[in-house]
N, C-alpha and C. Protein backbone atom coordinates (compact mmCIF):
# COMPACT_ATOMS: atom_id res chain seq x y z
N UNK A 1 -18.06 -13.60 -7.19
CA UNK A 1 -17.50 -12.37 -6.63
C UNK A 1 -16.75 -11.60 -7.72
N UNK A 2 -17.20 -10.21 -7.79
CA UNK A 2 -16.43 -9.41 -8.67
C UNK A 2 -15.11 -8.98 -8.28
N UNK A 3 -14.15 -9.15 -8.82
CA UNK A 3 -12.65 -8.61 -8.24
C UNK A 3 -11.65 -7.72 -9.06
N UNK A 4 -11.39 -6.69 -8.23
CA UNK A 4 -10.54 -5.69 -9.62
C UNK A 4 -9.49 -5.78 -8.84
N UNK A 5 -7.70 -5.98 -9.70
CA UNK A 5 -6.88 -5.63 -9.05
C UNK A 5 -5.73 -4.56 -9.59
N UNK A 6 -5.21 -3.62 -8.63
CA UNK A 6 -4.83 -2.86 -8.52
C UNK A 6 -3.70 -2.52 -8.70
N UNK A 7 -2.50 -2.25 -9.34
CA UNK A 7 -1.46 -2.04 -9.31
C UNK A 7 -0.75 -0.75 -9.78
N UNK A 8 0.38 -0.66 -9.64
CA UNK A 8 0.94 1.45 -10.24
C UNK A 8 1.21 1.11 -11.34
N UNK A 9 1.98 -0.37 -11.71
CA UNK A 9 2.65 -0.43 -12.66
C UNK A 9 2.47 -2.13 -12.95
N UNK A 10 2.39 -1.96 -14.56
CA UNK A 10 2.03 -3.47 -15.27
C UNK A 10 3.35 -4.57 -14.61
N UNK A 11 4.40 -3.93 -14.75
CA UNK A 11 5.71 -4.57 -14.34
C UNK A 11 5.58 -5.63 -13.25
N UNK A 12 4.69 -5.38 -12.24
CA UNK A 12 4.71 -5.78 -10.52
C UNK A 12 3.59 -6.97 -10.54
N UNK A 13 2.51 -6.75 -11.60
CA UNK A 13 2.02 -7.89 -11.68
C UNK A 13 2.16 -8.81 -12.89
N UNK A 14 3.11 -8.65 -13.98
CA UNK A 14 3.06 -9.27 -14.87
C UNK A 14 2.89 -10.59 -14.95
N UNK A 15 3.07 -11.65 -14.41
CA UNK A 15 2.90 -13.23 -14.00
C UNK A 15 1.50 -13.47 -14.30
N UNK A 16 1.05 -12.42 -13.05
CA UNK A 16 -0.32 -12.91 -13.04
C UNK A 16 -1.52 -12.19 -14.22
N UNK A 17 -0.93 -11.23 -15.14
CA UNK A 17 -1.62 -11.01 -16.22
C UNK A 17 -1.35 -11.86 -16.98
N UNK A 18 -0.48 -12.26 -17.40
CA UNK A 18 0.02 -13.25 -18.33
C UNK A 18 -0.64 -14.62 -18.20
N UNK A 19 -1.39 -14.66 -17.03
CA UNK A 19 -1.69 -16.29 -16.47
C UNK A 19 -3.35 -16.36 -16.30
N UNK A 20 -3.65 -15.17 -15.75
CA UNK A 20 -5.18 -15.03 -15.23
C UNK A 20 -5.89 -14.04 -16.48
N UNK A 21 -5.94 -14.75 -17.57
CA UNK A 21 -6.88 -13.70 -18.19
C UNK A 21 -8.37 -13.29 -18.24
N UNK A 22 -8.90 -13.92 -17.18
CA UNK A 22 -10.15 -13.92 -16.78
C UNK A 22 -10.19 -11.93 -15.81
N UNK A 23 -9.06 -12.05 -14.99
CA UNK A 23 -9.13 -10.95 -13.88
C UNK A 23 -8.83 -9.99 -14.62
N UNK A 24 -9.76 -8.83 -14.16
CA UNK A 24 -10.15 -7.15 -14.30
C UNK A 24 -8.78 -6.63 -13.24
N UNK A 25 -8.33 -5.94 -14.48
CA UNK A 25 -6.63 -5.10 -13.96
C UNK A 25 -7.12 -3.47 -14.17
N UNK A 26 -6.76 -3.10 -13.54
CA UNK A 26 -6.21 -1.38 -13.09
C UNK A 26 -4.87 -1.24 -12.97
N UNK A 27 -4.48 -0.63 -13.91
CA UNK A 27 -2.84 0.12 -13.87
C UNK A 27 -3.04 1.67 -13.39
N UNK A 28 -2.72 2.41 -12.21
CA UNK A 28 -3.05 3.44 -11.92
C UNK A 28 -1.81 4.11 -12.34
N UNK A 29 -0.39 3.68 -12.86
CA UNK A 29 0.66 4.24 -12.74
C UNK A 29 1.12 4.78 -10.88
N UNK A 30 2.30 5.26 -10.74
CA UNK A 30 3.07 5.35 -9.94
C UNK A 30 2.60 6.85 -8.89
N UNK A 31 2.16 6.66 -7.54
CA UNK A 31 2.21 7.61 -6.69
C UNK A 31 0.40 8.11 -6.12
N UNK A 32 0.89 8.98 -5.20
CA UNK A 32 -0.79 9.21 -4.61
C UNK A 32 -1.93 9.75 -5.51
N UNK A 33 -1.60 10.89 -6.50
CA UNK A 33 -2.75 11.41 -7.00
C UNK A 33 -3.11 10.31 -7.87
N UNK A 34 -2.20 9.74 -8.89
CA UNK A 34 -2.70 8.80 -9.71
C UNK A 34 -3.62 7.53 -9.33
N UNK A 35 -3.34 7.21 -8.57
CA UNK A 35 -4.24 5.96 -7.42
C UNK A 35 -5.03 6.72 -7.51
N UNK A 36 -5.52 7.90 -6.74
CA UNK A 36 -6.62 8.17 -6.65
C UNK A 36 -7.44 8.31 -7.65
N UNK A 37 -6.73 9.47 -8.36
CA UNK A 37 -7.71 9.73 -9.83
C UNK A 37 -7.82 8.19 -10.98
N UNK A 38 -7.23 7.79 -11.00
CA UNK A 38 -7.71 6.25 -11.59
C UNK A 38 -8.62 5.07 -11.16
N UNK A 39 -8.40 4.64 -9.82
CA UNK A 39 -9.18 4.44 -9.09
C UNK A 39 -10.79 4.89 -8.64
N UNK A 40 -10.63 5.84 -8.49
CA UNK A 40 -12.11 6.83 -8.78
C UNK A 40 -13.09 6.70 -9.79
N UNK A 41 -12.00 7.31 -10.89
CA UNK A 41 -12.53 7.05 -12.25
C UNK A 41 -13.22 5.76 -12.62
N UNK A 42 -12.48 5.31 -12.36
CA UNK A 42 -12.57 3.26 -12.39
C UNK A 42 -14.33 3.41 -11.60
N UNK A 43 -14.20 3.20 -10.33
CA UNK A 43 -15.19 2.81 -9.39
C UNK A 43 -16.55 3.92 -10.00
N UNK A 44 -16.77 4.67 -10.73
CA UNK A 44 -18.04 5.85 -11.38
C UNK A 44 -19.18 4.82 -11.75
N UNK A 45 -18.32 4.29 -12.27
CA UNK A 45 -18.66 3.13 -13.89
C UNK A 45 -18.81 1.75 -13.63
N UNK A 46 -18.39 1.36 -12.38
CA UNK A 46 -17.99 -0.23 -12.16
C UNK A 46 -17.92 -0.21 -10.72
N UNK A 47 -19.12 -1.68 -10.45
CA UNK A 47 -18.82 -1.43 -8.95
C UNK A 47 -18.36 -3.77 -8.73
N UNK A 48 -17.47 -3.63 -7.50
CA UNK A 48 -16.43 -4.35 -7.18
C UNK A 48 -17.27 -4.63 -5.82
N UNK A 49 -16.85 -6.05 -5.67
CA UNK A 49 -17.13 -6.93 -4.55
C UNK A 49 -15.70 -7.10 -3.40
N UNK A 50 -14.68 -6.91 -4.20
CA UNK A 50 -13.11 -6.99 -3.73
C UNK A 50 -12.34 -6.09 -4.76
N UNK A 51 -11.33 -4.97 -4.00
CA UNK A 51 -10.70 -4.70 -4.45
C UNK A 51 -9.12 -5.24 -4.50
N UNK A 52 -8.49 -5.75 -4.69
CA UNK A 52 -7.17 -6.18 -4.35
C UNK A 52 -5.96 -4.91 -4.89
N UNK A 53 -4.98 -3.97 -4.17
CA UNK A 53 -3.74 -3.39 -4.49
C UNK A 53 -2.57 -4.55 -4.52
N UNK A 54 -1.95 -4.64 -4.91
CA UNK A 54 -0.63 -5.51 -5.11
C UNK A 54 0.15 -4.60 -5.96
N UNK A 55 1.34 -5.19 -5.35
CA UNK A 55 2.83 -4.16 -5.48
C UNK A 55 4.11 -4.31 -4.77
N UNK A 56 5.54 -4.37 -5.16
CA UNK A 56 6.65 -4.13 -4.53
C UNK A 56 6.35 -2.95 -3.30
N UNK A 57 7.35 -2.85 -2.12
CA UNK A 57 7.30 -2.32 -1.75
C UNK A 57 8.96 -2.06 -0.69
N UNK A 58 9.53 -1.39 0.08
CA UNK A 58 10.37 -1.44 1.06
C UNK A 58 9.89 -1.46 2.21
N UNK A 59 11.05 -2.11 3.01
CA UNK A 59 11.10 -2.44 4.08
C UNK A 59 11.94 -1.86 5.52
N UNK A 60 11.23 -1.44 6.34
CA UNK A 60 11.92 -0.80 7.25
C UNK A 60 12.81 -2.48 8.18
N UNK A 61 13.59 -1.78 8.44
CA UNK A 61 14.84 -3.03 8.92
C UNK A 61 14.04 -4.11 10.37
N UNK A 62 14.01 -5.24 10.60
CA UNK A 62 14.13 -5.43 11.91
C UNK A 62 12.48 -7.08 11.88
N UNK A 63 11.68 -6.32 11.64
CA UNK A 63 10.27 -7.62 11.36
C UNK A 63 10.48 -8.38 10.55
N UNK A 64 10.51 -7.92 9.44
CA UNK A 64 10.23 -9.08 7.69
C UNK A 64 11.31 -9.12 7.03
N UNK A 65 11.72 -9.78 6.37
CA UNK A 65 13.00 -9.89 5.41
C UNK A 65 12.50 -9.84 3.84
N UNK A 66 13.91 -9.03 3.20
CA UNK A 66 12.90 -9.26 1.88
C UNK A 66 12.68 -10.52 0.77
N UNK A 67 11.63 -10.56 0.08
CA UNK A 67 11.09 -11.39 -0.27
C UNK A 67 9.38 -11.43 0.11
N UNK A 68 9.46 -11.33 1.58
CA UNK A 68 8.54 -11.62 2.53
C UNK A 68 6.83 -10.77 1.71
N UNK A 69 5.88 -11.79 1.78
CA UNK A 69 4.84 -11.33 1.07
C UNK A 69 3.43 -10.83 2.16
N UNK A 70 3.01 -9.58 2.29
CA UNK A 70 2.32 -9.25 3.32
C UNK A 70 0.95 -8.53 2.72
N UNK A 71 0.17 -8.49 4.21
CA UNK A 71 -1.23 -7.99 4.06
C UNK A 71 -0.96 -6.67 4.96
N UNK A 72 -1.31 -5.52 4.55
CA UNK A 72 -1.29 -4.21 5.05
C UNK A 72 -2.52 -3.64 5.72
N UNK A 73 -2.76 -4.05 7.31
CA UNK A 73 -3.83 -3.89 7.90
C UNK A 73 -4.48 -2.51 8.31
N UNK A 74 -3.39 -1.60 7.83
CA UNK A 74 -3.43 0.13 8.10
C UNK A 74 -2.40 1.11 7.41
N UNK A 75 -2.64 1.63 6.87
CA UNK A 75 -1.74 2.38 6.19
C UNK A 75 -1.85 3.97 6.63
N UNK A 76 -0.88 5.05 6.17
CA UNK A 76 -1.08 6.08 7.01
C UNK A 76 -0.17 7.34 5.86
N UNK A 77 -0.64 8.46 5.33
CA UNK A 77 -0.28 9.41 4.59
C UNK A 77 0.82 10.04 5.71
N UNK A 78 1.80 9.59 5.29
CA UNK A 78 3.31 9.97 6.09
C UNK A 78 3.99 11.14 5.66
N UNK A 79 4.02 12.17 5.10
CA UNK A 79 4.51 13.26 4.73
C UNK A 79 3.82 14.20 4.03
N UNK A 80 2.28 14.19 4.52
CA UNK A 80 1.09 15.44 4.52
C UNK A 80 0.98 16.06 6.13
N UNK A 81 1.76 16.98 5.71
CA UNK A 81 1.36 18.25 7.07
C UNK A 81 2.40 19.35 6.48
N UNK A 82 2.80 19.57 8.14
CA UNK A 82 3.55 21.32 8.33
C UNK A 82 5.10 20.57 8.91
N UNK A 83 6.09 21.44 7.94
CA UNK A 83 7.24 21.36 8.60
C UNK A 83 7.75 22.73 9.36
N UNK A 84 7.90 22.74 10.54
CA UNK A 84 8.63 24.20 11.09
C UNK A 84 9.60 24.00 11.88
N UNK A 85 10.21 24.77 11.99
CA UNK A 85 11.82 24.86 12.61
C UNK A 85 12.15 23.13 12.72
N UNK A 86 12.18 22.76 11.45
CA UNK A 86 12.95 21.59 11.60
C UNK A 86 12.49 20.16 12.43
N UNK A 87 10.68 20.53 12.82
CA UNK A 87 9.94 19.74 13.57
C UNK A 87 8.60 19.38 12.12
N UNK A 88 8.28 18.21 12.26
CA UNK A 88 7.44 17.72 11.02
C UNK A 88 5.83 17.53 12.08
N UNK A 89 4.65 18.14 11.69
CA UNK A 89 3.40 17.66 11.78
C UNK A 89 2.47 17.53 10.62
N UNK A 90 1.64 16.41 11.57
CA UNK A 90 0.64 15.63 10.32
C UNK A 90 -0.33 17.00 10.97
N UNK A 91 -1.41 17.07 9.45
CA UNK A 91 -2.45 18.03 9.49
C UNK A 91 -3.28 17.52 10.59
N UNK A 92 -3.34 16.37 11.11
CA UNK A 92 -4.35 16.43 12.21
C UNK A 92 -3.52 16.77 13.75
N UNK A 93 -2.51 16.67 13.69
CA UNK A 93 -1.42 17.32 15.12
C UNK A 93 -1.47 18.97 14.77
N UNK A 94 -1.30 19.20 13.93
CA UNK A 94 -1.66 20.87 13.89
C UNK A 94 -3.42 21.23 13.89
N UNK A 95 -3.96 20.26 13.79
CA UNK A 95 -5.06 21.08 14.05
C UNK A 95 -6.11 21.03 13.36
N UNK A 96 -5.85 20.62 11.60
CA UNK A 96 -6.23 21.00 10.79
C UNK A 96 -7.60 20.46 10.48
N UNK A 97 -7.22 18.63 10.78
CA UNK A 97 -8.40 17.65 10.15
C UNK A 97 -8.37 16.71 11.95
N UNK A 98 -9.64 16.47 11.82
CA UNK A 98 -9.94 15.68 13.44
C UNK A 98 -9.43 13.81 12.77
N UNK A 99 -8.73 13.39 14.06
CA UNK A 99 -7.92 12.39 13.62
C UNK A 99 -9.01 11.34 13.66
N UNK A 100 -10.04 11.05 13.79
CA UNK A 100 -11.35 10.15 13.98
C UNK A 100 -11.93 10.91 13.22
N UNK A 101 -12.22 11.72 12.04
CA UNK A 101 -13.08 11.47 11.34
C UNK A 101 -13.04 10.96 9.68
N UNK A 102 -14.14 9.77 9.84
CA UNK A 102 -14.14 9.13 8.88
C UNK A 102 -13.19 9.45 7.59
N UNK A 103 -12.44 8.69 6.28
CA UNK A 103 -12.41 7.44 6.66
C UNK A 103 -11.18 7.25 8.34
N UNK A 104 -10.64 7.70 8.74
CA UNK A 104 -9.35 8.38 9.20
C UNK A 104 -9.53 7.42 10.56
N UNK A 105 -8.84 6.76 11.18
CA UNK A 105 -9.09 6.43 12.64
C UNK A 105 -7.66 6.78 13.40
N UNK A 106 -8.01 7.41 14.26
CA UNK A 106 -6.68 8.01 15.22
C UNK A 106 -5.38 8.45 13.94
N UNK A 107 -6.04 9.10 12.87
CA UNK A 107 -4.77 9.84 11.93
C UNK A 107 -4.51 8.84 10.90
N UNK A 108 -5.08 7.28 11.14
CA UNK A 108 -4.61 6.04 10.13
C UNK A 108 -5.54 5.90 9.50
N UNK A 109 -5.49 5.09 8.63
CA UNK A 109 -6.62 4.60 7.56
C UNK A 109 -6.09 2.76 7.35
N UNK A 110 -7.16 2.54 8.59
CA UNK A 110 -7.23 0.62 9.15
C UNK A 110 -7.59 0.35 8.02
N UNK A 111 -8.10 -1.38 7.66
CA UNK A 111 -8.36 -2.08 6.59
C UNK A 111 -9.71 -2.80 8.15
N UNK A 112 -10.88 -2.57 7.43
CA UNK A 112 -11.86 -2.99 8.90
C UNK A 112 -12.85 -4.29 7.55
N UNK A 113 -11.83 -4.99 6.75
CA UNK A 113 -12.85 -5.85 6.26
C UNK A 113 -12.79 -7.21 6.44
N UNK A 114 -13.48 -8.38 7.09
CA UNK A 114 -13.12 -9.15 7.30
C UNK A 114 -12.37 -10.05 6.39
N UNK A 115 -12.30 -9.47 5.13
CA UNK A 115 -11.64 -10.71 4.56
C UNK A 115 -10.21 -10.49 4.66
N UNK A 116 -9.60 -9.57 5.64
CA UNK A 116 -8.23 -9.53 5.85
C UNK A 116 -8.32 -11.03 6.75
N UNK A 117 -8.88 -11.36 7.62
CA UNK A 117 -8.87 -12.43 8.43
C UNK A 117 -8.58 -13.16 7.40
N UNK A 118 -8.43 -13.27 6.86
CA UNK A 118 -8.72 -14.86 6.22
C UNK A 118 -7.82 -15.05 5.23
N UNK A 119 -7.13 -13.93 5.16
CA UNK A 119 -5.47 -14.09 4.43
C UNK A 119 -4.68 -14.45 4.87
N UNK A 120 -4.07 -15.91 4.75
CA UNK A 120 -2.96 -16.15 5.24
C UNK A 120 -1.26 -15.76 5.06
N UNK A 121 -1.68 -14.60 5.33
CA UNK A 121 -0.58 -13.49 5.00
C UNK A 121 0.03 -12.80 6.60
N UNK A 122 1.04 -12.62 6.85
CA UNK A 122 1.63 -11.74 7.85
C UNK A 122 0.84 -10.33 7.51
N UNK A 123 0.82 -9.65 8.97
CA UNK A 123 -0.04 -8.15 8.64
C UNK A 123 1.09 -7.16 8.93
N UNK A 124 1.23 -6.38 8.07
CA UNK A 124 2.19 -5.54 8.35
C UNK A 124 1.21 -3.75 8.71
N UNK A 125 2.07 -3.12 8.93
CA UNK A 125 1.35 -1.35 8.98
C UNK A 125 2.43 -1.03 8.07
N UNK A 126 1.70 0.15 7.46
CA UNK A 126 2.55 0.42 6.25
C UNK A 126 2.26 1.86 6.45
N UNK A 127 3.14 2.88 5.68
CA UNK A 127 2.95 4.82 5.45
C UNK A 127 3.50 5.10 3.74
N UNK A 128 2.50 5.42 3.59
CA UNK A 128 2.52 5.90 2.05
C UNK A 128 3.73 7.61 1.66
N UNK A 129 4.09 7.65 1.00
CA UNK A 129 4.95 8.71 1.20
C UNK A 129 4.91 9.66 -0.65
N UNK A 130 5.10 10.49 -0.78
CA UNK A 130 5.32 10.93 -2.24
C UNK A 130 6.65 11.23 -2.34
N UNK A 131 7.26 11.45 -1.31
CA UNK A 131 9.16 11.61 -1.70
C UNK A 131 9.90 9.91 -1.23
N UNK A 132 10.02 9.33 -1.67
CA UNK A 132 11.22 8.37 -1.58
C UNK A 132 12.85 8.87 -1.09
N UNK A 133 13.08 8.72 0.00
CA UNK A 133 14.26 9.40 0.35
C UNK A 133 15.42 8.19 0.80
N UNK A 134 16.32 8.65 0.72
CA UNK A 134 17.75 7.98 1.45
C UNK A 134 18.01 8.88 2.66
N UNK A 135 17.45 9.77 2.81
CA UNK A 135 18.19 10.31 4.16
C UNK A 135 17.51 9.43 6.10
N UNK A 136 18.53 8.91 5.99
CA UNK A 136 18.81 7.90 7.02
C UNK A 136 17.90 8.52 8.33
N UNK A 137 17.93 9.73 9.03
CA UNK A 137 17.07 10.38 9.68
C UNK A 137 15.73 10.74 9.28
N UNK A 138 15.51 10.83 8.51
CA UNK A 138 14.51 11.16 8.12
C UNK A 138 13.63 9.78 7.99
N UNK A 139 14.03 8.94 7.82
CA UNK A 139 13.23 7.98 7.68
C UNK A 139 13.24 6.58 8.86
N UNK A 140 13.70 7.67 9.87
CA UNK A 140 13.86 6.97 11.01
C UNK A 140 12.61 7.89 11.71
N UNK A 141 12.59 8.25 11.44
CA UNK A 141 11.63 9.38 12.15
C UNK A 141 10.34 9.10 11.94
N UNK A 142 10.25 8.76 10.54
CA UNK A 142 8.95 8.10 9.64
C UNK A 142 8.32 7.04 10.73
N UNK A 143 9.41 5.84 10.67
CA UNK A 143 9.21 5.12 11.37
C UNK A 143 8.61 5.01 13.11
N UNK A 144 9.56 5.35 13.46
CA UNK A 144 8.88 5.50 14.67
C UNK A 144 7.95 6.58 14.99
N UNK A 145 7.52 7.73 14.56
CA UNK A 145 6.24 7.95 14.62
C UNK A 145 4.82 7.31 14.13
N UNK A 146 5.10 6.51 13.47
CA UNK A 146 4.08 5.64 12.39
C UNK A 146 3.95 4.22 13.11
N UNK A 147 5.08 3.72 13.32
CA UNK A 147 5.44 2.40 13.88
C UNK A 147 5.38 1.71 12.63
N UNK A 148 5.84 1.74 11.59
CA UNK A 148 5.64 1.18 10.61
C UNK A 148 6.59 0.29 10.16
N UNK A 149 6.24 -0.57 9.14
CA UNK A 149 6.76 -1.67 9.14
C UNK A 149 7.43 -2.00 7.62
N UNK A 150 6.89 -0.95 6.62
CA UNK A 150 6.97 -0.62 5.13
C UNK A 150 6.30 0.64 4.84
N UNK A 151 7.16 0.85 3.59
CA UNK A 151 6.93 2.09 2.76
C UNK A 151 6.32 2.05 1.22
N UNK A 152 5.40 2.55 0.67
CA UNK A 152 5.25 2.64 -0.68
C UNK A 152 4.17 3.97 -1.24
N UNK A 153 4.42 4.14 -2.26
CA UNK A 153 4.18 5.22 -2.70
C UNK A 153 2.40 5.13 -2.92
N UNK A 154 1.50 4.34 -2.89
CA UNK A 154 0.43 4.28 -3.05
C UNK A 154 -0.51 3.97 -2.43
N UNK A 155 0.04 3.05 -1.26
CA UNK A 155 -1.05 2.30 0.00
C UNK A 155 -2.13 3.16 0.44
N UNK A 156 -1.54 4.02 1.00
CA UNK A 156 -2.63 4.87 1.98
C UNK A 156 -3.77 5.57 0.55
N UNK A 157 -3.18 5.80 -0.32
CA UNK A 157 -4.12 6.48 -1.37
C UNK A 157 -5.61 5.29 -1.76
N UNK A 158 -4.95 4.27 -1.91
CA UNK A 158 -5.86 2.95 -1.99
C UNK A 158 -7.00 2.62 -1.08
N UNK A 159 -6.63 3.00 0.14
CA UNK A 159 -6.90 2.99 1.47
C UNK A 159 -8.35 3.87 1.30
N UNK A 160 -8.03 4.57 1.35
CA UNK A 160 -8.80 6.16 1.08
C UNK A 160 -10.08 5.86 0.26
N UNK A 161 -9.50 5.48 -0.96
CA UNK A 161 -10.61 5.77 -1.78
C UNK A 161 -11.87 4.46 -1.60
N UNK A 162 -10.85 3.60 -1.16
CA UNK A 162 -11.92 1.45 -0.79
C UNK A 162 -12.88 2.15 0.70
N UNK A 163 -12.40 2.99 1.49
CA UNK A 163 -13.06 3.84 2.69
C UNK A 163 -14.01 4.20 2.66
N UNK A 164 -13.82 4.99 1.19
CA UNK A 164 -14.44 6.13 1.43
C UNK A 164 -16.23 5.62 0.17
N UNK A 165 -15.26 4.78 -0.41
CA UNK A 165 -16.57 3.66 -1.56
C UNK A 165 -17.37 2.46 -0.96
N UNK A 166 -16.60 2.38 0.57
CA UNK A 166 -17.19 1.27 1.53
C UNK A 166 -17.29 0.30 0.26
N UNK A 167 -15.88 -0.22 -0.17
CA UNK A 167 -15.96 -1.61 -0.59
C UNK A 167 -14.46 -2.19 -0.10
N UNK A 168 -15.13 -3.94 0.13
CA UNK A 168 -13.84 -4.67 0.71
C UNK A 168 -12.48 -4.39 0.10
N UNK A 169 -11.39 -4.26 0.75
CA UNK A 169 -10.19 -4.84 0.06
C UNK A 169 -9.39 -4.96 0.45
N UNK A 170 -7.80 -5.77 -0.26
CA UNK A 170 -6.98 -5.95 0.15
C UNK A 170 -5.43 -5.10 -0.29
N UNK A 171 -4.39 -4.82 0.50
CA UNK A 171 -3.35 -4.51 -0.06
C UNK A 171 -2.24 -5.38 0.64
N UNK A 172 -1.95 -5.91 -0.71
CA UNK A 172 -0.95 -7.45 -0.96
C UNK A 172 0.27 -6.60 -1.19
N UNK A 173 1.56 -6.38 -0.52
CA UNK A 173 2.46 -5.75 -1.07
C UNK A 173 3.98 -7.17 -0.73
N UNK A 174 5.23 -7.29 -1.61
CA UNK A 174 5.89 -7.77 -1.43
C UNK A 174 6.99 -7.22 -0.92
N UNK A 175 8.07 -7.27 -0.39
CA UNK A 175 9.11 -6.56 -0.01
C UNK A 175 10.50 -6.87 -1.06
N UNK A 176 10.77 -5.63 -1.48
CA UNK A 176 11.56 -5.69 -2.44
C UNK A 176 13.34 -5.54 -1.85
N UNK A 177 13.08 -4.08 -1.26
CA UNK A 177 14.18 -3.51 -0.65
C UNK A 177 14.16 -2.88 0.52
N UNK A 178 15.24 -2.40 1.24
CA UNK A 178 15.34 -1.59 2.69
C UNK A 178 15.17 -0.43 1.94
N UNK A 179 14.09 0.52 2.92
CA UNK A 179 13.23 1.74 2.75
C UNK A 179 14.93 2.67 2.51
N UNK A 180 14.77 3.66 1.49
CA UNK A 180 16.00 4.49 2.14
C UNK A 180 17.43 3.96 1.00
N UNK A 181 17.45 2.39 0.61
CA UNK A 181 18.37 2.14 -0.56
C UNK A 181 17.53 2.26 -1.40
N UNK A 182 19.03 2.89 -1.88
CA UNK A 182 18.87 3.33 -3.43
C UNK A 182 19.33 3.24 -4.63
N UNK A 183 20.49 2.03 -4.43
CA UNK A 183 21.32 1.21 -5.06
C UNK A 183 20.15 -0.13 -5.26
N UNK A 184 19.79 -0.22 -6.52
CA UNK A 184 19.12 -1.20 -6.82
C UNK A 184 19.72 -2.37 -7.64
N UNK A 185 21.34 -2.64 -7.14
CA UNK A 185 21.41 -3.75 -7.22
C UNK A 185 21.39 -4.59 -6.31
N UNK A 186 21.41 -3.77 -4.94
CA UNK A 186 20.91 -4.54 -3.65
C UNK A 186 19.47 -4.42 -3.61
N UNK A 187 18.76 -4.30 -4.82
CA UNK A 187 16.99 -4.87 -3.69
C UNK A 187 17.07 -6.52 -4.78
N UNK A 188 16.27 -6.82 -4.48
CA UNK A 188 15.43 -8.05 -4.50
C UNK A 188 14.03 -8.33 -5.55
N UNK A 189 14.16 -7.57 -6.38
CA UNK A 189 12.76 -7.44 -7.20
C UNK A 189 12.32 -8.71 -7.96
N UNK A 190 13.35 -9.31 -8.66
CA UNK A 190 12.66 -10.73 -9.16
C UNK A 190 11.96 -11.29 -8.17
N UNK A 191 12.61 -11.95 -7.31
CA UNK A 191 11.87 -12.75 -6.12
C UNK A 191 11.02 -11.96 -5.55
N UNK A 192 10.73 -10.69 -5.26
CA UNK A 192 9.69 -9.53 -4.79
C UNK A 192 8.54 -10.48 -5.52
N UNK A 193 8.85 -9.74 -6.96
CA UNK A 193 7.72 -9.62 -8.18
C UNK A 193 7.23 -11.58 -8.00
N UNK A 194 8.09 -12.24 -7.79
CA UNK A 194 7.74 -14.04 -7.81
C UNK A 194 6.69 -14.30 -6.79
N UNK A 195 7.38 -14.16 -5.54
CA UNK A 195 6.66 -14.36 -4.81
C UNK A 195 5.12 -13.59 -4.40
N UNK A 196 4.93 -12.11 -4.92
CA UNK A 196 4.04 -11.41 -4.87
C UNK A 196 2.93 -12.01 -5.92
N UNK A 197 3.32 -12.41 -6.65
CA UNK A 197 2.59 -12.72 -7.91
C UNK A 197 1.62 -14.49 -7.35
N UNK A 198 2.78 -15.47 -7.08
CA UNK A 198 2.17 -16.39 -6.68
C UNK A 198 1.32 -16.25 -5.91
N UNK A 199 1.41 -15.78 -4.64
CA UNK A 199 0.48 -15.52 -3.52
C UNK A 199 -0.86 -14.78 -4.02
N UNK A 200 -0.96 -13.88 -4.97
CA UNK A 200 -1.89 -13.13 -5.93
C UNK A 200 -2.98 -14.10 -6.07
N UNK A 201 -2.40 -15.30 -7.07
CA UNK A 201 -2.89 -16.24 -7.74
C UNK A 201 -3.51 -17.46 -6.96
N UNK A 202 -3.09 -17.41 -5.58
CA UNK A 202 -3.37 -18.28 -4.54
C UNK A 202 -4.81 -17.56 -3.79
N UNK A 203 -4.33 -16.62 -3.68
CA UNK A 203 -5.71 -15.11 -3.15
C UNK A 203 -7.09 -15.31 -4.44
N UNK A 204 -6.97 -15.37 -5.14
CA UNK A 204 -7.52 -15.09 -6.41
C UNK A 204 -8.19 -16.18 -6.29
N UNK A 205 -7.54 -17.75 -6.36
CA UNK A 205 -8.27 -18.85 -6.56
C UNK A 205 -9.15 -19.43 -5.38
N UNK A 206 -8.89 -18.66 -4.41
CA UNK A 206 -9.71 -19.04 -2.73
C UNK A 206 -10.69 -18.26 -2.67
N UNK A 207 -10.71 -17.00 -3.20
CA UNK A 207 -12.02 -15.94 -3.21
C UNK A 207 -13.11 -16.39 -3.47
């Protein structure tokens, strides 16, 4: 099985570069366009049996604690639409794009490959975002419209493009910090980056 894995930044998987020099890495750097346009680029030239994303990520309060290492069964572009009088819509609530059409299901972008089964990983739902915010409302709002469970800047972009190339994959994300802090001496990133990395290497050797 061919396997490429995915990350924004060398930092998040370093363990497992350092250890697996056999595995095909993608550094897309940090955020939605870059995922995409790297990713893309990547897939022209090279075609993949498994894609794997892995990455830190935050955590909305209440399911997982951090540390906690998860499989992201749906992800969802959380701050693409229309803001008016102080009310936020996604382009498919205004109108724009039909929420069922392909890759898109009811406005989300699911993970429909069986080899999520078979990760022995907790499944989380996740919303991709391009602003990282602290404002406490605002990202309460995120939440419960989404029902989401984590935040990161790249998921749903990943999502998109494995959709839309109809090839398997996975997004392995670890939980670093609560969505919203921004004091990073309260997140958790060693043990994030530890435990994300092992589980990588555990994924990797069962494939």
């Amino acid at each position: 099985m061919k396997v490429l894995i995915v990350a924004a930044t060398e930092f998040e998987i370093k363990p497992l570069i350092q250890t697996q020099k056999n595995v095909e890495i993608l550094i897309t750097g940090i955020g939605i366009t870059a995922t995409i346009y790297h990713l893309t680029k990547k897939l022209l030239t090279n075609h993949y049996d498994l894609i794997i994303q892995a990455g830190i990520a935050g955590m909305f309060p209440g399911k997982f604690n951090p540390g906690a290492v998860l499989v992201v069964k749906e992800d969802s572009f959380a701050d693409v639409g229309i803001e008016e009088k102080g009310a936020f819509q996604t382009l498919f609530e205004y109108g724009f794009l039909d929420k069922n059409e392909f890759p898109f299901s009811d406005g989300k972008l699911p993970n429909p490959s069986g080899v999520l089964e078979k990760i022995p990983l907790s499944a989380a739902t996740a919303i991709t975002v391009n602003m990282v915010s602290d404002n406490i409302a605002r990202n309460e709002k995120s939440r419960e419209k989404y029902h989401s469970d984590i935040e990161s800047m790249e998921g749903a972009a990943f999502h998109y493009v494995c959709l839309q190339q109809k090839i398997d994959f996975l997004q392995i994300r670890s939980i670093s910090n609560v969505v919203g802090e921004r004091d990073k001496s309260r997140w958790t990133i060693d043990s994030a980056i530890r435990n994300l990395n092992n589980e990588l290497i555990k994924i990797i050797g069962d494939i």
